[in-house]
N, C-alpha and C. Protein backbone atom coordinates (compact mmCIF):
# COMPACT_ATOMS: atom_id res chain seq x y z
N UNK A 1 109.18 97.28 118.66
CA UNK A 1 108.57 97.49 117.37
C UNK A 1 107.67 96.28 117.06
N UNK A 2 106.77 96.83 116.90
CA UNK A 2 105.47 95.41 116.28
C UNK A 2 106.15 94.75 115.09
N UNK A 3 105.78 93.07 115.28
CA UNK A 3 106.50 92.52 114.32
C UNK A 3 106.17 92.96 112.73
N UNK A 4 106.53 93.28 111.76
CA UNK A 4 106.30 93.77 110.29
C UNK A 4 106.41 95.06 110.06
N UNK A 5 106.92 95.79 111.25
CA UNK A 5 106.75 97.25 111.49
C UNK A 5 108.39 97.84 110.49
N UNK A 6 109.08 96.50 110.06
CA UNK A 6 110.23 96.29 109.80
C UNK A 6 110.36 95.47 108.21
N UNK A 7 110.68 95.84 107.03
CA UNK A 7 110.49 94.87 106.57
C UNK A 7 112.10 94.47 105.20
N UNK A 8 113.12 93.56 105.50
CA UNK A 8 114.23 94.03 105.13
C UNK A 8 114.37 93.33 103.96
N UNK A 9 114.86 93.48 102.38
CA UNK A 9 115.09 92.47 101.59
C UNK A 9 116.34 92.22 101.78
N UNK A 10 116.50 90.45 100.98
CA UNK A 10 117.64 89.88 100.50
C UNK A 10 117.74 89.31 99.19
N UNK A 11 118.86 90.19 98.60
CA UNK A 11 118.78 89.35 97.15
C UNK A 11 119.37 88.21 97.02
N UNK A 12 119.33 87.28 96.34
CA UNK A 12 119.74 85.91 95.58
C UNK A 12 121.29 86.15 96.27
N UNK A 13 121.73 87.01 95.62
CA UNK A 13 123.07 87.25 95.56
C UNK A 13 123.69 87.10 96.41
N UNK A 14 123.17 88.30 97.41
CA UNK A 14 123.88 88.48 99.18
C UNK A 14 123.79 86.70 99.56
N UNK A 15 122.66 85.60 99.30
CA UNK A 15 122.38 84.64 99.89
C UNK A 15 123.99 84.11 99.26
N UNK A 16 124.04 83.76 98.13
CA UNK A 16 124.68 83.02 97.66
C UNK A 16 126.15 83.32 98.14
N UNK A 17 126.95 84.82 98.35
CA UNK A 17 128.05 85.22 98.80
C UNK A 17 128.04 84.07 100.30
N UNK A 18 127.25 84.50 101.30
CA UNK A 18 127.78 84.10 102.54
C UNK A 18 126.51 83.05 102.94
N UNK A 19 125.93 81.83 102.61
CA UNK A 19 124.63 81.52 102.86
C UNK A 19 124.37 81.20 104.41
N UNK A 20 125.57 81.00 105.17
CA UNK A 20 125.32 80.65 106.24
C UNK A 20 125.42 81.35 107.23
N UNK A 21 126.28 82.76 106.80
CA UNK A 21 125.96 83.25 107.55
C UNK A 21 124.54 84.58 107.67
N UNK A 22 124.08 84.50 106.44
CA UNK A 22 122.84 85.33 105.93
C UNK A 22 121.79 84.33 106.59
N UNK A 23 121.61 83.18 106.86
CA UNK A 23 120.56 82.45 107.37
C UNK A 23 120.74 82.70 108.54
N UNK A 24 121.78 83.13 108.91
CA UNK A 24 121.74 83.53 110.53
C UNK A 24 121.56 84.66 111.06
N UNK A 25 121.75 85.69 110.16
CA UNK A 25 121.37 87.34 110.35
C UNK A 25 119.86 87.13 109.96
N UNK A 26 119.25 86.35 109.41
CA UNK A 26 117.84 86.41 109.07
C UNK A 26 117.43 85.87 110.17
N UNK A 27 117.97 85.22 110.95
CA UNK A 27 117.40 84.26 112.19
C UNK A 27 116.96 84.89 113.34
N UNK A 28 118.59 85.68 113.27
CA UNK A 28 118.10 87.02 114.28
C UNK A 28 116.96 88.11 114.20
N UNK A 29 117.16 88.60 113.13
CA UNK A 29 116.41 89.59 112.76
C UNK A 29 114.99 89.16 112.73
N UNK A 30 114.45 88.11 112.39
CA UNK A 30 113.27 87.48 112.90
C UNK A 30 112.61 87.08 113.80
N UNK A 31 113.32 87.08 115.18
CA UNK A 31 113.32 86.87 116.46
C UNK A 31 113.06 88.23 116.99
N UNK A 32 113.69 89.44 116.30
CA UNK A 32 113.45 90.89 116.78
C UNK A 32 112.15 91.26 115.94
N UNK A 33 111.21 90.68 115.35
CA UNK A 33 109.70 90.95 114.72
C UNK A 33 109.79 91.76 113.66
N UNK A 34 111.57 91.41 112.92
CA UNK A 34 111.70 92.21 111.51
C UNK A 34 111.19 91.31 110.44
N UNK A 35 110.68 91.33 109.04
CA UNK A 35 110.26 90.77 108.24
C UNK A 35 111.48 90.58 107.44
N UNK A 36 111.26 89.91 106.63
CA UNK A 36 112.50 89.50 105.24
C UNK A 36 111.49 89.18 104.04
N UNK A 37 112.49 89.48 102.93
CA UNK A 37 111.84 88.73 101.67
C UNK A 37 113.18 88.56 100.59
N UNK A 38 112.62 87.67 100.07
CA UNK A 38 113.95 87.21 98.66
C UNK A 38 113.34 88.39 98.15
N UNK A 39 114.48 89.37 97.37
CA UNK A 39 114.25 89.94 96.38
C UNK A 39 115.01 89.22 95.05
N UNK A 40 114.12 89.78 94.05
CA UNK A 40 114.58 89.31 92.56
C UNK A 40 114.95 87.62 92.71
N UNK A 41 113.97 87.08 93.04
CA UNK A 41 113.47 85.85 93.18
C UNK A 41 113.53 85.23 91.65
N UNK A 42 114.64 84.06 91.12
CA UNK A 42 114.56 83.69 90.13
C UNK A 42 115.41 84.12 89.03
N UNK A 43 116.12 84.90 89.96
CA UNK A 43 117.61 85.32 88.54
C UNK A 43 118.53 85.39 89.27
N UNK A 44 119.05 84.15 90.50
CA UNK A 44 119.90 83.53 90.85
C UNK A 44 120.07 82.07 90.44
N UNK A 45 120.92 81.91 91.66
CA UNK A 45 121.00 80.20 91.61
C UNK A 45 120.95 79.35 92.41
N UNK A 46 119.82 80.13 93.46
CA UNK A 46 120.00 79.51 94.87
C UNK A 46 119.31 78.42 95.04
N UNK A 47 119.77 77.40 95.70
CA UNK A 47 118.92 76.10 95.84
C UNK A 47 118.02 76.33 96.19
N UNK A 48 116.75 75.23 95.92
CA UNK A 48 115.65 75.10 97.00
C UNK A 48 115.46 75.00 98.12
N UNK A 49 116.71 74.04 98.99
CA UNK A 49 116.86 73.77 100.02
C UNK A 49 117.12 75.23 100.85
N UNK A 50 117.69 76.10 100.21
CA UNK A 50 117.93 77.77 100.77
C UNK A 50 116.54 78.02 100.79
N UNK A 51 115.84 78.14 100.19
CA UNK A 51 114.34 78.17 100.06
C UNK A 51 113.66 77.64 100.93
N UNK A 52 113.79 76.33 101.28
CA UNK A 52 113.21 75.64 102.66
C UNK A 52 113.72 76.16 103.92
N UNK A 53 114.91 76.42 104.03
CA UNK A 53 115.47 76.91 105.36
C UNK A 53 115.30 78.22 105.95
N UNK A 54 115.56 79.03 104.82
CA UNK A 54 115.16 80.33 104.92
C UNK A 54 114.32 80.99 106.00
N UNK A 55 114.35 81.70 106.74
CA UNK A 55 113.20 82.14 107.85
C UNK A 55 112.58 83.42 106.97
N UNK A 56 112.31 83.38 105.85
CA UNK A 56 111.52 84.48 105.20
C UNK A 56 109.80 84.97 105.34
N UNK A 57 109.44 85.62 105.01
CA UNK A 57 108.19 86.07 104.99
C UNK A 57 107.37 86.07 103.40
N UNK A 58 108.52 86.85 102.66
CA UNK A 58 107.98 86.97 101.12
C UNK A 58 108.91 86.47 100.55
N UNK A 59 108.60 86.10 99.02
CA UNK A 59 109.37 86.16 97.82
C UNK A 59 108.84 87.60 97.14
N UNK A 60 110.05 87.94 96.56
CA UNK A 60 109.48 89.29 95.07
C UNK A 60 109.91 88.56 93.74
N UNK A 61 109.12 88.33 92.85
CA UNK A 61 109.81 87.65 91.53
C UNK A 61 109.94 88.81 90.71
N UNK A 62 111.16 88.42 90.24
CA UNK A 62 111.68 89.95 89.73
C UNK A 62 111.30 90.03 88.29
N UNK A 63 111.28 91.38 87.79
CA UNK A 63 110.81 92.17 86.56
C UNK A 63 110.44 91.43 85.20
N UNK A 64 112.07 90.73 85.12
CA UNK A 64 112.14 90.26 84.30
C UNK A 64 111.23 88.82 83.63
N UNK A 65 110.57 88.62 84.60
CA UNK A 65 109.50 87.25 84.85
C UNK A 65 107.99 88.26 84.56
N UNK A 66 107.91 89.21 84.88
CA UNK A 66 106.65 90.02 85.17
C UNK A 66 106.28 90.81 83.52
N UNK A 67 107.76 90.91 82.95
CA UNK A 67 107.00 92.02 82.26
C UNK A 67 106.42 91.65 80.66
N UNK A 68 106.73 90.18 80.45
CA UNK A 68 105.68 89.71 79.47
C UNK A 68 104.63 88.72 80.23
N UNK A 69 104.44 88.60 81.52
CA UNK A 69 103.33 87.57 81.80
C UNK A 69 102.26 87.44 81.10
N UNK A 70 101.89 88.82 80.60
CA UNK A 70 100.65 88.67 79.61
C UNK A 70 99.96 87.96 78.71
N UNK A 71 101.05 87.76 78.10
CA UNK A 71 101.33 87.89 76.50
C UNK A 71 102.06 86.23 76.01
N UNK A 72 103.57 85.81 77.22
CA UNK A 72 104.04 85.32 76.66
C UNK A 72 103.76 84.04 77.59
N UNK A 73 103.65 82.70 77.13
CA UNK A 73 103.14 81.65 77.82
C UNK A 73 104.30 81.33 78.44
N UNK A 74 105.82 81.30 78.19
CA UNK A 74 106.92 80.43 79.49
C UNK A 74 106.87 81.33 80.27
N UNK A 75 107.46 82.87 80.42
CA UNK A 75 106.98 84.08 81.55
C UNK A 75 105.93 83.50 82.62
N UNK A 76 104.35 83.41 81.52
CA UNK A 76 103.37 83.12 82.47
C UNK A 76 103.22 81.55 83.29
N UNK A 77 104.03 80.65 83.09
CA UNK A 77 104.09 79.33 83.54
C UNK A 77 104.89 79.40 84.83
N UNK A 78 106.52 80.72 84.46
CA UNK A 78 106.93 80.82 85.48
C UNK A 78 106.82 81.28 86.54
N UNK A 79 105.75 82.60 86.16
CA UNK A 79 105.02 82.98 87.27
C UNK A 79 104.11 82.63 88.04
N UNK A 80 103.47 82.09 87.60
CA UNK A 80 102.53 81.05 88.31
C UNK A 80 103.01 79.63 89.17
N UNK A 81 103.74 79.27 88.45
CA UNK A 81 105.15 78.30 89.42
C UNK A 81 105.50 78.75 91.12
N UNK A 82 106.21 80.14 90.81
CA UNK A 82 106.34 80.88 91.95
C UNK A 82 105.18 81.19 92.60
N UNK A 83 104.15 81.69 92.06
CA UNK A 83 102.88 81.94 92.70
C UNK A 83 102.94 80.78 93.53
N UNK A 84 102.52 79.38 93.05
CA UNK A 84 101.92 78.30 93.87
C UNK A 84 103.31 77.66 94.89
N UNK A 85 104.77 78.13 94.63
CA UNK A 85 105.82 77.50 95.26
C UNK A 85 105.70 78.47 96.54
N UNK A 86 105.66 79.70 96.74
CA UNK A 86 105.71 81.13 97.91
C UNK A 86 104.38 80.42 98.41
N UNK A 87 103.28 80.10 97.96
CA UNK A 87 102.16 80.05 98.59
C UNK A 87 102.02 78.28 99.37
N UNK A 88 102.37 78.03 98.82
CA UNK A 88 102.88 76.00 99.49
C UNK A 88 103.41 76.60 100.78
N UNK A 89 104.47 77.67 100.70
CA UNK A 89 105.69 77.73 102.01
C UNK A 89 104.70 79.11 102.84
N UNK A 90 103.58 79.24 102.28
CA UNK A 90 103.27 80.20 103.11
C UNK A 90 103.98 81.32 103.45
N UNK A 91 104.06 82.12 102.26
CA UNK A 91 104.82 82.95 101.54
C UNK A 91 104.22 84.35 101.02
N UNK A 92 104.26 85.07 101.53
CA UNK A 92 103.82 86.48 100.73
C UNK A 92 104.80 87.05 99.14
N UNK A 93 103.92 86.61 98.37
CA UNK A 93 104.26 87.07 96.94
C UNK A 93 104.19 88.28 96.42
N UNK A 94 105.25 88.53 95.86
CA UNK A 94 105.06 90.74 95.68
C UNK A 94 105.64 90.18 93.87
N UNK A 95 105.08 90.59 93.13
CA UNK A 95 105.59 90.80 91.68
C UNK A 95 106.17 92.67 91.71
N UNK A 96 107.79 92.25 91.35
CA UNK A 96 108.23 93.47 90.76
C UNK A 96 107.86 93.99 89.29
N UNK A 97 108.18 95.37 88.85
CA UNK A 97 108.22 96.01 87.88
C UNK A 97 106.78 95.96 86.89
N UNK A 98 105.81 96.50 87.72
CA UNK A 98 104.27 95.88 87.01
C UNK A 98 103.88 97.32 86.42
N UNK A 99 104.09 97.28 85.18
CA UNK A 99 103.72 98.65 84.32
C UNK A 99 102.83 98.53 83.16
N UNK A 100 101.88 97.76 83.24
CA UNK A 100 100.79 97.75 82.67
C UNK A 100 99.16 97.03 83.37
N UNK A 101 98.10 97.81 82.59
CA UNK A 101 97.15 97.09 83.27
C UNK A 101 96.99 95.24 83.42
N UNK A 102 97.43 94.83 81.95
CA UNK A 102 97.62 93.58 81.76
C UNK A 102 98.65 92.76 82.61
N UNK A 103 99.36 93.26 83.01
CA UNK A 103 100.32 92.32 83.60
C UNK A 103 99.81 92.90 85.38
N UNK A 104 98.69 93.61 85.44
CA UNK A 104 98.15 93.68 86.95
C UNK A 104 97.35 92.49 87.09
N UNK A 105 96.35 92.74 85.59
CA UNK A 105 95.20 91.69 85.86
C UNK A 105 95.68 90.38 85.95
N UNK A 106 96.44 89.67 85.08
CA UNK A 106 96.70 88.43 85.17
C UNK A 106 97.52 88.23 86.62
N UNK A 107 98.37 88.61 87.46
CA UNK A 107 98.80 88.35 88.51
C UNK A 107 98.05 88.55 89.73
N UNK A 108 96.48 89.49 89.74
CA UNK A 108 95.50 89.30 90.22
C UNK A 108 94.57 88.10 90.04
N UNK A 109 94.12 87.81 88.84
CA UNK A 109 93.66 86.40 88.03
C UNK A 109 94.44 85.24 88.94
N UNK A 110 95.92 85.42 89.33
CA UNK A 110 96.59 84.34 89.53
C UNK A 110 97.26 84.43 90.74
N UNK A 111 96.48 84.86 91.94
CA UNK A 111 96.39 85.26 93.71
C UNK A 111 97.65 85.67 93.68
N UNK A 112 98.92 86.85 92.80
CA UNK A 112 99.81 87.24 93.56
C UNK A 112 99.20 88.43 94.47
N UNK A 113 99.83 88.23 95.56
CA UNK A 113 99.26 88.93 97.05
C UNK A 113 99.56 90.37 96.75
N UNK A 114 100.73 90.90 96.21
CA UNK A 114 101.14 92.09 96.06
C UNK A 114 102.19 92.86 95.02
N UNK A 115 102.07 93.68 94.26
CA UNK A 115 102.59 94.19 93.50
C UNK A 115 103.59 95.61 93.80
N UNK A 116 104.31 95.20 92.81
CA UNK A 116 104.90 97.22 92.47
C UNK A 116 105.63 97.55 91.51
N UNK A 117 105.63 98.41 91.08
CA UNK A 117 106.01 99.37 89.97
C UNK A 117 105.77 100.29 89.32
N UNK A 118 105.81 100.63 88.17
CA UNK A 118 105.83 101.91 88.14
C UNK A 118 103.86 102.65 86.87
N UNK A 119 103.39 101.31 87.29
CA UNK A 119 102.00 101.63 87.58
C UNK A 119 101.22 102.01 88.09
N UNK A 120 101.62 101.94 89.53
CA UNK A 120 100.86 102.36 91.01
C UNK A 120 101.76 103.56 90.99
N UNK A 121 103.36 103.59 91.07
CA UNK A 121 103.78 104.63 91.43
C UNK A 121 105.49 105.09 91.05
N UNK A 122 106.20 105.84 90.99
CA UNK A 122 107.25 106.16 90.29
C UNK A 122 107.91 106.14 91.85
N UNK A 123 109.15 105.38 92.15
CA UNK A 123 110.12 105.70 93.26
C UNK A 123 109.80 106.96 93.96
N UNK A 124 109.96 107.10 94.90
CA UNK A 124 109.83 108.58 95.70
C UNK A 124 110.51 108.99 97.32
N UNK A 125 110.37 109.86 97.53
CA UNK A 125 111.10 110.35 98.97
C UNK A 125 109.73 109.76 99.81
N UNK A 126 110.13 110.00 101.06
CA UNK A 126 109.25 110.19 102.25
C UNK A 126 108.61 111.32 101.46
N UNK A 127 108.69 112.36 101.55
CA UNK A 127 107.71 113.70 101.47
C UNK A 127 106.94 113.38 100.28
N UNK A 128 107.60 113.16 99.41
CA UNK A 128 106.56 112.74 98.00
C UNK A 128 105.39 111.26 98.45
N UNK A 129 106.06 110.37 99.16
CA UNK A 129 105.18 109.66 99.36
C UNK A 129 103.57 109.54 100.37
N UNK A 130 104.72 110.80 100.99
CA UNK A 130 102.84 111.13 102.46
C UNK A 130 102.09 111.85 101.20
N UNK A 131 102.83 112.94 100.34
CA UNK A 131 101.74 113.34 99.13
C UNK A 131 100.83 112.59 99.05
N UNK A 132 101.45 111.31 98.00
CA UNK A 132 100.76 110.34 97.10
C UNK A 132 99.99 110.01 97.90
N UNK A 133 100.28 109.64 99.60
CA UNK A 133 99.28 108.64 100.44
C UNK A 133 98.00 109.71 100.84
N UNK A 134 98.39 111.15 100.39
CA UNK A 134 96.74 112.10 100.99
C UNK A 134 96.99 112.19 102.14
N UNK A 135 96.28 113.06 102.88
CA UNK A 135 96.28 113.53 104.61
C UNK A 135 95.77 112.43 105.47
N UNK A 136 96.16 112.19 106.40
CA UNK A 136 96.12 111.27 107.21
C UNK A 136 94.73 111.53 107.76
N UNK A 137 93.89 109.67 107.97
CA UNK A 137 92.72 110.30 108.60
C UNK A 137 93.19 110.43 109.95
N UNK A 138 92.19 111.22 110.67
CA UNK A 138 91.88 111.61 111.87
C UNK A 138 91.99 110.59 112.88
N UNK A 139 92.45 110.59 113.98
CA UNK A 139 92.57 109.28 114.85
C UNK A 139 91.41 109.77 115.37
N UNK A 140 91.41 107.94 115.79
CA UNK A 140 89.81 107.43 116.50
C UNK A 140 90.09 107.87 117.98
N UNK A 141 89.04 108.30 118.11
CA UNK A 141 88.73 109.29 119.91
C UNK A 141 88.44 107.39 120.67
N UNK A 142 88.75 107.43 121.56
CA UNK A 142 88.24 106.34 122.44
C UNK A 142 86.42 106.54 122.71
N UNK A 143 85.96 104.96 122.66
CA UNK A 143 84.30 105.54 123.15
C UNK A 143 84.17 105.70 124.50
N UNK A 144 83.20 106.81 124.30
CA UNK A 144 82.99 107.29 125.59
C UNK A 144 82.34 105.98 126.61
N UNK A 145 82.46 106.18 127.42
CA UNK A 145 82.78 104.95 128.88
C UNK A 145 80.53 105.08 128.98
């Protein structure tokens, strides 16, 4: 499997239950070209140093950070914190629970890499989601020789 072809979260939580041995199932699983990301990034209590060690790919900062960024200035200080801390470690940043235009633009305004919620799209099956994604284009013919 191509590496990212895979992409598994870990919350705060699971880290904090077993940390040593979750740094080591991440170790593996990274060696097999699976991805990882902290989910709900910021409503634990995990050290930094878990943060440095970590063999991750992304952080997701969770909802609860996202859903006044707009509006409310500590929200938006903390998000932007994380923005520039994921991006120092070379870090793919995903903001959860993004249900307004305003809280798209400002986390665009402020290079988070990637979003989701229930702006772009409402949870769904496989079948609902090839919907949403439209018919597949056409594969590319090889050029002729």
């Amino acid at each position: 499997m191509p590496r990212g072809a895979l992409h598994i979260e870990v919350t705060e939580s699971m880290l904090l239950d077993s940390p040593e041995g979750t740094m080591r199932t991440l170790r593996t699983l990274q060696k097999h070209g699976i991805c990882t990301s902290l989910d709900d990034f910021g409503t634990g209590f995990s050290s930094m140093s878990y943060l440095h060690q970590l063999p991750l790919d992304a952080l997701k900062i969770d909802q609860t950070f996202v859903r006044n960024v707009a509006d409310d200035d500590r929200s938006a200080a903390i998000c932007h914190a994380m923005i520039t801390l994921g991006h120092s470690l070379g870090l793919t940043l995903v903001a959860e629970g993004v249900e307004t235009r305003a809280q798209l633009d400002w986390l665009h305004r402020h290079h988070c890499d990637q979003v989701q919620g229930y702006l772009l799209a409402r949870p769904m099956d496989l079948a609902g989601t090839l919907e949403h994604l439209g018919p597949a284009p056409p594969p590319e013919l090889p050029a002729r020789p």
